[in-house]
N, C-alpha and C. Protein backbone atom coordinates (compact mmCIF):
# COMPACT_ATOMS: atom_id res chain seq x y z
N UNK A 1 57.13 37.50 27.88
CA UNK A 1 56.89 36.23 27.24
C UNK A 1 55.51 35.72 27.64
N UNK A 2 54.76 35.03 26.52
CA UNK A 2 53.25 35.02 26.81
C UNK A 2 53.34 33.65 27.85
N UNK A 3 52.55 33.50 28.83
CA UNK A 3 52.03 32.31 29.43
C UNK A 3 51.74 30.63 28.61
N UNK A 4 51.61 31.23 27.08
CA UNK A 4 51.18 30.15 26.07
C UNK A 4 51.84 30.36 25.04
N UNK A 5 52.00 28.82 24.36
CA UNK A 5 52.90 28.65 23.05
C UNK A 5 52.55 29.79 22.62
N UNK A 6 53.05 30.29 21.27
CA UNK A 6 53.09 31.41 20.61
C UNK A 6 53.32 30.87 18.99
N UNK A 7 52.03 30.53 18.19
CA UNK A 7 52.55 29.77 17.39
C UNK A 7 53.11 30.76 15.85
N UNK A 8 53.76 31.08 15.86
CA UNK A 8 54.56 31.46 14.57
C UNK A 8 54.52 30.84 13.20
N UNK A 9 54.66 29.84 13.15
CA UNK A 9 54.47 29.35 11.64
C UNK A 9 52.93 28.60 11.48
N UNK A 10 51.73 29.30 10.83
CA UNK A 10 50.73 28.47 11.00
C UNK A 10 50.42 27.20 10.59
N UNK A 11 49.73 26.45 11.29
CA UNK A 11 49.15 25.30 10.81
C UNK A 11 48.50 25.30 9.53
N UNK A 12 48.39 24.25 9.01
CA UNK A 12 47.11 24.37 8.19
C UNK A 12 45.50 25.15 8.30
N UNK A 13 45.11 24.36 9.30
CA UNK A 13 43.88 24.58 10.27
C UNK A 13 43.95 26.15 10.37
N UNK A 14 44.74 26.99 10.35
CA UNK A 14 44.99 28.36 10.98
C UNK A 14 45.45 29.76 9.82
N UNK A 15 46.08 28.72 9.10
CA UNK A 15 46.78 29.45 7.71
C UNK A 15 45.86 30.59 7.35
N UNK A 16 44.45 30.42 6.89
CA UNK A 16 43.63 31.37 6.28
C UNK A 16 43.08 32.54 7.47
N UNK A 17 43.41 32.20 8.70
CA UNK A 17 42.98 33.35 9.67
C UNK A 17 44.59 34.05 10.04
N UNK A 18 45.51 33.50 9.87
CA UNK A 18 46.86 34.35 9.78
C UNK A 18 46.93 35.28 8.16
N UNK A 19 46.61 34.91 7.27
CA UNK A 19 46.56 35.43 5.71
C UNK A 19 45.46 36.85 6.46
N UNK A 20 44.53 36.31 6.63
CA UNK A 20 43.30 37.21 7.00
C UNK A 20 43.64 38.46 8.04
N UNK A 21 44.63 37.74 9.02
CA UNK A 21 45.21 39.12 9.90
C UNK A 21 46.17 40.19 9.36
N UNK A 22 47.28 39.38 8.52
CA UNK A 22 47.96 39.88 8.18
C UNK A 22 47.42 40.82 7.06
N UNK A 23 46.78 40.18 5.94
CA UNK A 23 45.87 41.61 5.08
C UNK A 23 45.48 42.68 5.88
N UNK A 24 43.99 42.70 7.26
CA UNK A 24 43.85 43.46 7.92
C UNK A 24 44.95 44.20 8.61
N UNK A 25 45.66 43.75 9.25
CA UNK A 25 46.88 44.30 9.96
C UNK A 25 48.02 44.52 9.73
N UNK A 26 48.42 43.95 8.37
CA UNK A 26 49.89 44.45 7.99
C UNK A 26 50.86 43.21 8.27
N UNK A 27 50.62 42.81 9.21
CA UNK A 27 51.51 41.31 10.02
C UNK A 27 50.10 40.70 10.89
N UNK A 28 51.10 39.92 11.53
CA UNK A 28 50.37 39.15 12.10
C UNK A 28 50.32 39.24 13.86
N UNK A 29 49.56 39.98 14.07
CA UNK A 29 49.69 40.40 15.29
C UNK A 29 49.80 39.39 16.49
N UNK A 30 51.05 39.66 17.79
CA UNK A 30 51.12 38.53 18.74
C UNK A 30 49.73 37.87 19.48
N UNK A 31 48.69 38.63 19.24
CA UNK A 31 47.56 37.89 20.10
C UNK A 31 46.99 36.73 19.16
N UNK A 32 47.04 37.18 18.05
CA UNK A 32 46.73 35.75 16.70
C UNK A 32 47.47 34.82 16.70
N UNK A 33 49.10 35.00 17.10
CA UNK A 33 49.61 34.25 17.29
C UNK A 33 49.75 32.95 18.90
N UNK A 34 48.80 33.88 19.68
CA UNK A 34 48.56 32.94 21.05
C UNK A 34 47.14 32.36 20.77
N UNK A 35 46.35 32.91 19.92
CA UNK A 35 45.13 32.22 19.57
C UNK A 35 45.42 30.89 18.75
N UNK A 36 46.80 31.21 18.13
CA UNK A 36 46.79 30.22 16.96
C UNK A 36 46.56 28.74 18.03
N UNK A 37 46.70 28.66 18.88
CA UNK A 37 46.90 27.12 20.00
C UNK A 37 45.65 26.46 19.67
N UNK A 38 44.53 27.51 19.72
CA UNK A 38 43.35 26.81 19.70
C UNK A 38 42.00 27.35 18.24
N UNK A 39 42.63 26.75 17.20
CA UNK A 39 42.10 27.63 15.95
C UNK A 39 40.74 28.21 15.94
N UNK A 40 39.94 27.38 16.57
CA UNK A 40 38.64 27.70 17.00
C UNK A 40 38.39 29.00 17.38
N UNK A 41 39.40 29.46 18.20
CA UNK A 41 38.92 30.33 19.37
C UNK A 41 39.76 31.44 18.06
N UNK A 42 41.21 31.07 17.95
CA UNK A 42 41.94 32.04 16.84
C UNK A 42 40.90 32.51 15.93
N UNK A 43 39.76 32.02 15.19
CA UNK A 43 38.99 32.46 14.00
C UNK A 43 38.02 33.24 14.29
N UNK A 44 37.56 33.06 15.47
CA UNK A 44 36.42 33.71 15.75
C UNK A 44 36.31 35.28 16.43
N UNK A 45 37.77 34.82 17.46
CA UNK A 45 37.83 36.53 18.14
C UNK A 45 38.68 37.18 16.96
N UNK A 46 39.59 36.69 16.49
CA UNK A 46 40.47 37.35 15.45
C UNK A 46 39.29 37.99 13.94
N UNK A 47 38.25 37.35 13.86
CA UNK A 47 37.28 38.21 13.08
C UNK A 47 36.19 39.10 13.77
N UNK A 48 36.38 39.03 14.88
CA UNK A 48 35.19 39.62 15.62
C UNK A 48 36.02 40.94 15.94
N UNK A 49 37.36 40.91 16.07
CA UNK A 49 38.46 42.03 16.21
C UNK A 49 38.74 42.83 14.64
N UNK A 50 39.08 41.94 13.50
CA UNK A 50 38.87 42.36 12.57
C UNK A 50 38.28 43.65 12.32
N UNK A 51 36.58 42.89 12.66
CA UNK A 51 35.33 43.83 12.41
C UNK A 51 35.36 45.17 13.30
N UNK A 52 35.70 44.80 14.68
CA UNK A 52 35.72 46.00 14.97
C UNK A 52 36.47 47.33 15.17
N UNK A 53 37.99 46.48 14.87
CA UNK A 53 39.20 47.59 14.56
C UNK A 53 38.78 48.50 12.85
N UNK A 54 37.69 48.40 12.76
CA UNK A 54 37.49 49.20 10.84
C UNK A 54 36.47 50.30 11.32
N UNK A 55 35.90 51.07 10.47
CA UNK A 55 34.75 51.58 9.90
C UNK A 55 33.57 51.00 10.06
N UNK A 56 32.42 50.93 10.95
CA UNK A 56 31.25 50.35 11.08
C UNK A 56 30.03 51.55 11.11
N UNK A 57 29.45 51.24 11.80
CA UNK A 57 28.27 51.69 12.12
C UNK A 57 28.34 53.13 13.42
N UNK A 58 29.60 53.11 13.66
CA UNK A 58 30.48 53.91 14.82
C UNK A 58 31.55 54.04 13.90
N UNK A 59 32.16 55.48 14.28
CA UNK A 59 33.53 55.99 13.80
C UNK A 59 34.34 54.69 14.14
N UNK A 60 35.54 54.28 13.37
CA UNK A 60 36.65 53.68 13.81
C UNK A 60 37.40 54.75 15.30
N UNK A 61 37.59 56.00 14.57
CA UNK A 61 38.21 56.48 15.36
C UNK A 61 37.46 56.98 16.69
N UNK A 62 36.07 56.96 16.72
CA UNK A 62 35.38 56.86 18.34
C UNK A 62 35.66 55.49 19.20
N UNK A 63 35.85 54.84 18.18
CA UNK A 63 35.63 53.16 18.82
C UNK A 63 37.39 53.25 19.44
N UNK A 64 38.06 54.13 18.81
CA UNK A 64 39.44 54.04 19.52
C UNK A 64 38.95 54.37 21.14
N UNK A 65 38.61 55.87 20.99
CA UNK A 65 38.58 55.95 22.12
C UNK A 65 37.90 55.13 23.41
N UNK A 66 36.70 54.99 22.77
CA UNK A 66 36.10 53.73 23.43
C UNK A 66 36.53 52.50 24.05
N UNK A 67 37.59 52.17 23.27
CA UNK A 67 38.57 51.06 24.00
C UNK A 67 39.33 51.47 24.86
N UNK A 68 39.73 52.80 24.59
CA UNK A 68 40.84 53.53 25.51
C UNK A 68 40.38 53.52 26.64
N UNK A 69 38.96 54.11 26.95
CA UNK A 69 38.36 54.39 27.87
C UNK A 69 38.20 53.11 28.86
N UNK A 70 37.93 51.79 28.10
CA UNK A 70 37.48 50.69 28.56
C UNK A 70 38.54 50.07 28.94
N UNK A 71 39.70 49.86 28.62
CA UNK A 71 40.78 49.54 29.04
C UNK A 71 41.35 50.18 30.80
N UNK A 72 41.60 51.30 30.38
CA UNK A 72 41.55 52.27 31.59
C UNK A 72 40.36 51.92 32.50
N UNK A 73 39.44 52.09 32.69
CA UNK A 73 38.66 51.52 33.61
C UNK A 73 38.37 50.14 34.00
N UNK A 74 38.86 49.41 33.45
CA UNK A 74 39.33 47.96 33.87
C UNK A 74 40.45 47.89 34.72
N UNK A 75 41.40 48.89 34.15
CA UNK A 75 42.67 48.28 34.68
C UNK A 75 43.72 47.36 34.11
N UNK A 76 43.10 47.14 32.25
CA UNK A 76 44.36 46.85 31.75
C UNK A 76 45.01 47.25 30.95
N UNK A 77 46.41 46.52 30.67
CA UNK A 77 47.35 47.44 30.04
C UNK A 77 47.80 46.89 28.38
N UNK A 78 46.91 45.52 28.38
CA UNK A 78 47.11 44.78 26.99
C UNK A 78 46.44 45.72 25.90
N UNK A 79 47.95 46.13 24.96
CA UNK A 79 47.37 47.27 23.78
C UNK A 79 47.31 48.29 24.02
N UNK A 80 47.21 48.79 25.35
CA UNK A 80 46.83 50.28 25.63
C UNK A 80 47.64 51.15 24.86
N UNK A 81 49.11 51.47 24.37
CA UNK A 81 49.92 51.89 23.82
C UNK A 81 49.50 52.07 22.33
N UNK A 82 49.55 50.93 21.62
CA UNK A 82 48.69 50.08 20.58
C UNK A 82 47.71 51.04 19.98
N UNK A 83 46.70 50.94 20.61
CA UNK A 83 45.49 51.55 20.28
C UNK A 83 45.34 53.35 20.95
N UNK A 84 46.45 53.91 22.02
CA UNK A 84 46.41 54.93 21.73
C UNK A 84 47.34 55.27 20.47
N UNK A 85 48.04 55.24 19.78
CA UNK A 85 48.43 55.09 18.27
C UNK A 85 47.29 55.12 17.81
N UNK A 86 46.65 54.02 17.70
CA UNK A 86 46.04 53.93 16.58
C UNK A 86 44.59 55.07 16.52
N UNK A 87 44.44 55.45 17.80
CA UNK A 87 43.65 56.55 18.28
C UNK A 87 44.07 58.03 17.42
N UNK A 88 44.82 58.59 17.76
CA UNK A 88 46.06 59.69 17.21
C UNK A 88 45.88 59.41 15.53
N UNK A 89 46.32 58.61 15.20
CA UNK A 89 46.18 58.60 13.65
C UNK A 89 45.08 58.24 12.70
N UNK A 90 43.84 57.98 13.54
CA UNK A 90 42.57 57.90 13.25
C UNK A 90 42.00 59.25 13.38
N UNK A 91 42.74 60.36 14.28
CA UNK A 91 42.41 61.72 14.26
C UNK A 91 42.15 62.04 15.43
N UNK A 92 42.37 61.56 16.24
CA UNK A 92 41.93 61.93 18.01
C UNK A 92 42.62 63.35 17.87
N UNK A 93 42.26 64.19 18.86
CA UNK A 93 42.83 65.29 19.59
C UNK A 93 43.64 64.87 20.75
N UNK A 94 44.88 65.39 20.66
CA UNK A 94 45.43 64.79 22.38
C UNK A 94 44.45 65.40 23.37
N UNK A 95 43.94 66.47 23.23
CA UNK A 95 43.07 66.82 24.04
C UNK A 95 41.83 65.73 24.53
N UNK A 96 40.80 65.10 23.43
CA UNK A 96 40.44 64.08 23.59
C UNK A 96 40.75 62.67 23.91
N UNK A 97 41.89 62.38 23.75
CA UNK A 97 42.42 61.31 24.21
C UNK A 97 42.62 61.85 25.63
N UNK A 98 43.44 62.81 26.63
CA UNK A 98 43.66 63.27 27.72
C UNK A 98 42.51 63.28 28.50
N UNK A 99 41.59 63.66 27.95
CA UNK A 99 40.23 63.97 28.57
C UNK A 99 39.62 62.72 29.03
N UNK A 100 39.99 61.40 28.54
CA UNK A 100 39.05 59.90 28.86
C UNK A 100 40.16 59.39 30.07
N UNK A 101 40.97 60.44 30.46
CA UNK A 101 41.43 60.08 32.05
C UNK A 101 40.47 60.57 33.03
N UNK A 102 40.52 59.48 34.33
CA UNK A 102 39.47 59.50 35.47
C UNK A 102 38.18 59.89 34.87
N UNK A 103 37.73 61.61 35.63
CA UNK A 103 36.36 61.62 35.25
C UNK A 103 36.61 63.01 34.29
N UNK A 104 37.76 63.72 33.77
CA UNK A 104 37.80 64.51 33.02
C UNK A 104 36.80 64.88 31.97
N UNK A 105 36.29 63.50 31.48
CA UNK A 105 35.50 63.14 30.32
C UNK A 105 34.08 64.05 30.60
N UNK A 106 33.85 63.94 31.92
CA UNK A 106 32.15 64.42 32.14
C UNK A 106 32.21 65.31 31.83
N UNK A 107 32.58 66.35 32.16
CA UNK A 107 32.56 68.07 31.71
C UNK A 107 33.40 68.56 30.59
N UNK A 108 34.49 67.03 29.49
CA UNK A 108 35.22 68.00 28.98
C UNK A 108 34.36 68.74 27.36
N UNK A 109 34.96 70.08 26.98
CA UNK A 109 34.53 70.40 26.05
C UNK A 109 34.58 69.43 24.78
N UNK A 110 35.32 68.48 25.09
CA UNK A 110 35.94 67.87 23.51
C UNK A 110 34.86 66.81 23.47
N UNK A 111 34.07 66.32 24.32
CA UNK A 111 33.02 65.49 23.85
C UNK A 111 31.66 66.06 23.97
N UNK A 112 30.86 65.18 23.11
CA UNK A 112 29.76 65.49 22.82
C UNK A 112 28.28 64.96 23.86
N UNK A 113 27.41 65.34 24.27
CA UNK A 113 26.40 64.77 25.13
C UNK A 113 26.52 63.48 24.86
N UNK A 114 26.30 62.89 23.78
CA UNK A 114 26.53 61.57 22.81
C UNK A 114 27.47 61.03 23.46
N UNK A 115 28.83 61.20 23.26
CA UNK A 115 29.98 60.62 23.45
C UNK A 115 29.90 60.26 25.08
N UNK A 116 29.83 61.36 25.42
CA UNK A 116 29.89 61.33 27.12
C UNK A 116 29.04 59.88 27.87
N UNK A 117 27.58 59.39 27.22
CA UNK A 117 26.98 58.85 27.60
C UNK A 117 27.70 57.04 26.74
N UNK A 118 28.10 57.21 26.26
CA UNK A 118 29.27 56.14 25.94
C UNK A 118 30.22 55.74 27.12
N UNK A 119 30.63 56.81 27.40
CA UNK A 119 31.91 56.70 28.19
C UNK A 119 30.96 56.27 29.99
N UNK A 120 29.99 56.78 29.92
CA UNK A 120 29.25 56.29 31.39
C UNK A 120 29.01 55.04 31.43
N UNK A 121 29.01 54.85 30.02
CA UNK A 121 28.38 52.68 30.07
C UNK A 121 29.76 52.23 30.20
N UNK A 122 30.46 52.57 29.56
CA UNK A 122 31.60 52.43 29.87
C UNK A 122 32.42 51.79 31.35
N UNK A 123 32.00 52.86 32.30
CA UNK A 123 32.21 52.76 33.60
C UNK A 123 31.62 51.68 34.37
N UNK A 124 29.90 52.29 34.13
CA UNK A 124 28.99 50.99 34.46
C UNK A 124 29.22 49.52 34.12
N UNK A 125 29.45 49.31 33.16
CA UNK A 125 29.94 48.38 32.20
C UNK A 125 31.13 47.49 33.22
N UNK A 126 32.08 48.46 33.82
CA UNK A 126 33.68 48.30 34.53
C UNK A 126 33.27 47.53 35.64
N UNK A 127 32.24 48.70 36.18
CA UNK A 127 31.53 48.34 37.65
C UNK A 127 31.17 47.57 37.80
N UNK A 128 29.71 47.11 37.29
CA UNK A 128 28.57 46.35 37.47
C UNK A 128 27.95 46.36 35.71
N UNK A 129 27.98 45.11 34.76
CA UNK A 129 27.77 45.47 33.97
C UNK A 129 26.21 44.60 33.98
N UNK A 130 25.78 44.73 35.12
CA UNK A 130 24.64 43.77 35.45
C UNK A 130 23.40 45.04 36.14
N UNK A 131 24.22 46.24 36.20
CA UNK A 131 23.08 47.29 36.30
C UNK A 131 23.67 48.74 35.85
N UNK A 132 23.16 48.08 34.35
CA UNK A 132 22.69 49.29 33.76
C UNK A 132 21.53 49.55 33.56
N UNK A 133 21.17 50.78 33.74
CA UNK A 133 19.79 51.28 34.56
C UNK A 133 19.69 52.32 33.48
N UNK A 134 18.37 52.80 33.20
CA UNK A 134 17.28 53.80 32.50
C UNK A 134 18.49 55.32 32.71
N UNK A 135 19.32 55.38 34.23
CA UNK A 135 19.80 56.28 33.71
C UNK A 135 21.43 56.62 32.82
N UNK A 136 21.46 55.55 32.51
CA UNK A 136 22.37 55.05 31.30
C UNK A 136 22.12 54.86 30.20
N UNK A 137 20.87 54.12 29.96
CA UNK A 137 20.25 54.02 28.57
C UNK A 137 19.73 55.16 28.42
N UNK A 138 18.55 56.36 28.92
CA UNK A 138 18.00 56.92 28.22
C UNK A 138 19.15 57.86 27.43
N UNK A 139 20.43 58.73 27.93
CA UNK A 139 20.95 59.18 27.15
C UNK A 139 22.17 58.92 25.74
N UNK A 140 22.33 57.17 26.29
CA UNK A 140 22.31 56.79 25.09
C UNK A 140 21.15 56.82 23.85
N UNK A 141 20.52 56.42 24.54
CA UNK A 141 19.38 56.20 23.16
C UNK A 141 18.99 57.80 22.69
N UNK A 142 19.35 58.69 22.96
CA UNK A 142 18.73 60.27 22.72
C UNK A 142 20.23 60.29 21.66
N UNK A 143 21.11 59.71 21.72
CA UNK A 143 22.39 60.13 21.10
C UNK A 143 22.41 59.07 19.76
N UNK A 144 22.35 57.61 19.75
CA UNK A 144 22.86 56.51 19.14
C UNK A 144 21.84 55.57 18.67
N UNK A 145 21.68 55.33 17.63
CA UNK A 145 20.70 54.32 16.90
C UNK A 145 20.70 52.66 17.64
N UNK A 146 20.07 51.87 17.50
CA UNK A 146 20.00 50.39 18.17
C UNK A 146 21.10 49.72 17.66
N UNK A 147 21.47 49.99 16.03
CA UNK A 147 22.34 49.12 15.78
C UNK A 147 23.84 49.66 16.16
N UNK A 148 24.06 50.72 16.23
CA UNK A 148 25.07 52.48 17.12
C UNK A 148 25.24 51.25 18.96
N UNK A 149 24.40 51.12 19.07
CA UNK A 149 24.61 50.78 20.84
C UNK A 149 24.95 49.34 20.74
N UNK A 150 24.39 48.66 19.71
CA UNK A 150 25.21 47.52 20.04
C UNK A 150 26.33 47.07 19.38
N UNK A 151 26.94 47.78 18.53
CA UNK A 151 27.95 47.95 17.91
C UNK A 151 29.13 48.45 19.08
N UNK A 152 29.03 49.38 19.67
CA UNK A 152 29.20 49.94 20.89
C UNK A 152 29.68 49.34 22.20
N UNK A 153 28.75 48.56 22.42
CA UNK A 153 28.54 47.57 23.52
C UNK A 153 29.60 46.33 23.26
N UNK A 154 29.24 45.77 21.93
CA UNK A 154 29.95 44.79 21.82
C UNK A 154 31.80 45.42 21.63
N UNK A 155 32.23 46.30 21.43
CA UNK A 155 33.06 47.07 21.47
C UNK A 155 33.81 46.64 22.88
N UNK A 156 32.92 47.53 23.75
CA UNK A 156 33.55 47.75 25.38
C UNK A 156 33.35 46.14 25.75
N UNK A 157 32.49 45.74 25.78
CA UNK A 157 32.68 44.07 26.04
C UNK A 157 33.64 42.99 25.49
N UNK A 158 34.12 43.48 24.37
CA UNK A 158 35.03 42.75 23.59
C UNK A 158 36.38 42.46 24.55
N UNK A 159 36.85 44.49 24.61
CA UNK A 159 38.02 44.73 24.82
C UNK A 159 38.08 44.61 26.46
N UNK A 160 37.30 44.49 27.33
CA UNK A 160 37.13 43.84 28.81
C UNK A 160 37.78 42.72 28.53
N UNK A 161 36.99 41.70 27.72
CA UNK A 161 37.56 39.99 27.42
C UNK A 161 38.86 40.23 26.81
N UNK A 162 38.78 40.57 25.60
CA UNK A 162 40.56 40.43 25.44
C UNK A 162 41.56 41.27 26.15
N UNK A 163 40.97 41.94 26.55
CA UNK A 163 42.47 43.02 27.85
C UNK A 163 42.31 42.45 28.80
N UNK A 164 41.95 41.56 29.36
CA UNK A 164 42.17 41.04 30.61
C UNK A 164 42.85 39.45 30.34
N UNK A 165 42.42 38.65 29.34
CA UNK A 165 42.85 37.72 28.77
C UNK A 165 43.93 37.66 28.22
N UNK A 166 44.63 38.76 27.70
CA UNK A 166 46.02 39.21 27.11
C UNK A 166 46.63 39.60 28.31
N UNK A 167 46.19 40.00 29.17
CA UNK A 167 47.10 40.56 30.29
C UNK A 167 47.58 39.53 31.12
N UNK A 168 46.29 38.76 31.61
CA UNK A 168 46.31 37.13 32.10
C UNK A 168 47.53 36.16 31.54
N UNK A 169 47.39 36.60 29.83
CA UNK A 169 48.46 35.51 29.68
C UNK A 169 49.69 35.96 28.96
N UNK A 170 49.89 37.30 29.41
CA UNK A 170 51.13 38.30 29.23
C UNK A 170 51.34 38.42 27.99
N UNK A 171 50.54 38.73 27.03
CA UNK A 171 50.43 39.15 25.85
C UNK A 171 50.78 40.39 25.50
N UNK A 172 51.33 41.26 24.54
CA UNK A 172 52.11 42.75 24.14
C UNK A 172 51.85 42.37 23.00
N UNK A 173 50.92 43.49 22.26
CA UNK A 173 51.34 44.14 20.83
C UNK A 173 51.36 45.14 20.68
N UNK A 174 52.69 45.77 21.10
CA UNK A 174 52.78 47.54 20.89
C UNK A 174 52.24 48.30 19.94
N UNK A 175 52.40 47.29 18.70
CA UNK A 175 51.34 48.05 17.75
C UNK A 175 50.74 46.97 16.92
N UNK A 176 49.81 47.62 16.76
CA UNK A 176 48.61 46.25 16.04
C UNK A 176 48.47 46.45 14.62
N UNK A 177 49.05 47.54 14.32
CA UNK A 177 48.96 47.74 12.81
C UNK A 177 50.15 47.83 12.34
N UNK A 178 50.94 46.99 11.20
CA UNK A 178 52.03 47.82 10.69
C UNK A 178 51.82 48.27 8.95
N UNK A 179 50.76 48.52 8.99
CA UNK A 179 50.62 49.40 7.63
C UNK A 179 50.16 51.01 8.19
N UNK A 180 50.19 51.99 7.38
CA UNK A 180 49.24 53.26 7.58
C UNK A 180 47.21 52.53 7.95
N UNK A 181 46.68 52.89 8.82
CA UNK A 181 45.19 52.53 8.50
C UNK A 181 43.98 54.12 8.14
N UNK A 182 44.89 54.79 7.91
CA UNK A 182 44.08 56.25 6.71
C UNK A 182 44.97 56.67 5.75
């Protein structure tokens, strides 16, 4: 049970960002529904999530893993289930999904120089996201375009804030999608 109301039937004020989840998502997922308290905050992460649960400028299905990864190195567990699903049916390899445990990732065959240097900001990011250093960026930038890294970035930064914020206030959505999303 979440820490905060859980609002179920929307307000007015809220109506068009529940319509808006539910198109994207099939329903209306429980974290929209703990946002609903404060519509402000409901409209803004709930489209900023929107945007980045799709097709951008980055695979959807890299950006799975990407969260996977970022989750796991945080240490939380809001969605993790969730989004490995949604990982798997975006086309992951279990092999690739297996591989973004501990440091498997550095040497495994299933990622790419590219990918790998994702998954290091990643870490850095976990660590200290206040020093990332030349030897983090340069092999991003040999792999990923400007608008690629911050697409990216805002990604792993997102899911830091809401997996720790969902966890904080005991939030679960086993699954975030209930339509097919391919």
């Amino acid at each position: 049970m979440p820490a905060t109301a859980v609002i179920e039937t929307p307000t007015a004020d809220i109506e068009a960002v529940y319509r808006d989840a539910a198109e994207h998502f099939g329903h209306v997922p429980n974290f929209v529904k703990v946002l609903g308290t404060n519509p402000a905050f409901c409209r803004s992460i709930t489209d900023l999530t929107i945007r980045l649960l799709q097709e951008g400028r980055v695979s959807w299905a890299f950006k799975e893993l990407v969260i996977l990864k970022t989750l796991r190195a945080t240490g939380v567990y809001y969605g993790y289930g969730a989004h490995e699903r949604l990982a798997v049916e975006l086309g992951n390899s279990a092999d690739r999904i297996g591989d973004l445990h501990n440091a498997l990732w550095e040497d495994s065959p299933h990622f790419s120089p590219a990918e790998r240097a994702v998954f290091a900001l990643v870490e850095q990011i976990a660590e200290d996201a206040n020093d990332v250093g030349d030897d983090i960026w340069d092999p991003l930038h040999a792999g990923w375009d400007e608008g690629q890294l911050l697409e990216l970035t805002a990604v792993i930064t997102t899911f830091v804030n809401l997996g720790r914020m969902f966890d904080t206030l005991g939030v679960s959505d086993p699954a975030l999608f209930a339509r097919p999303v391919v």
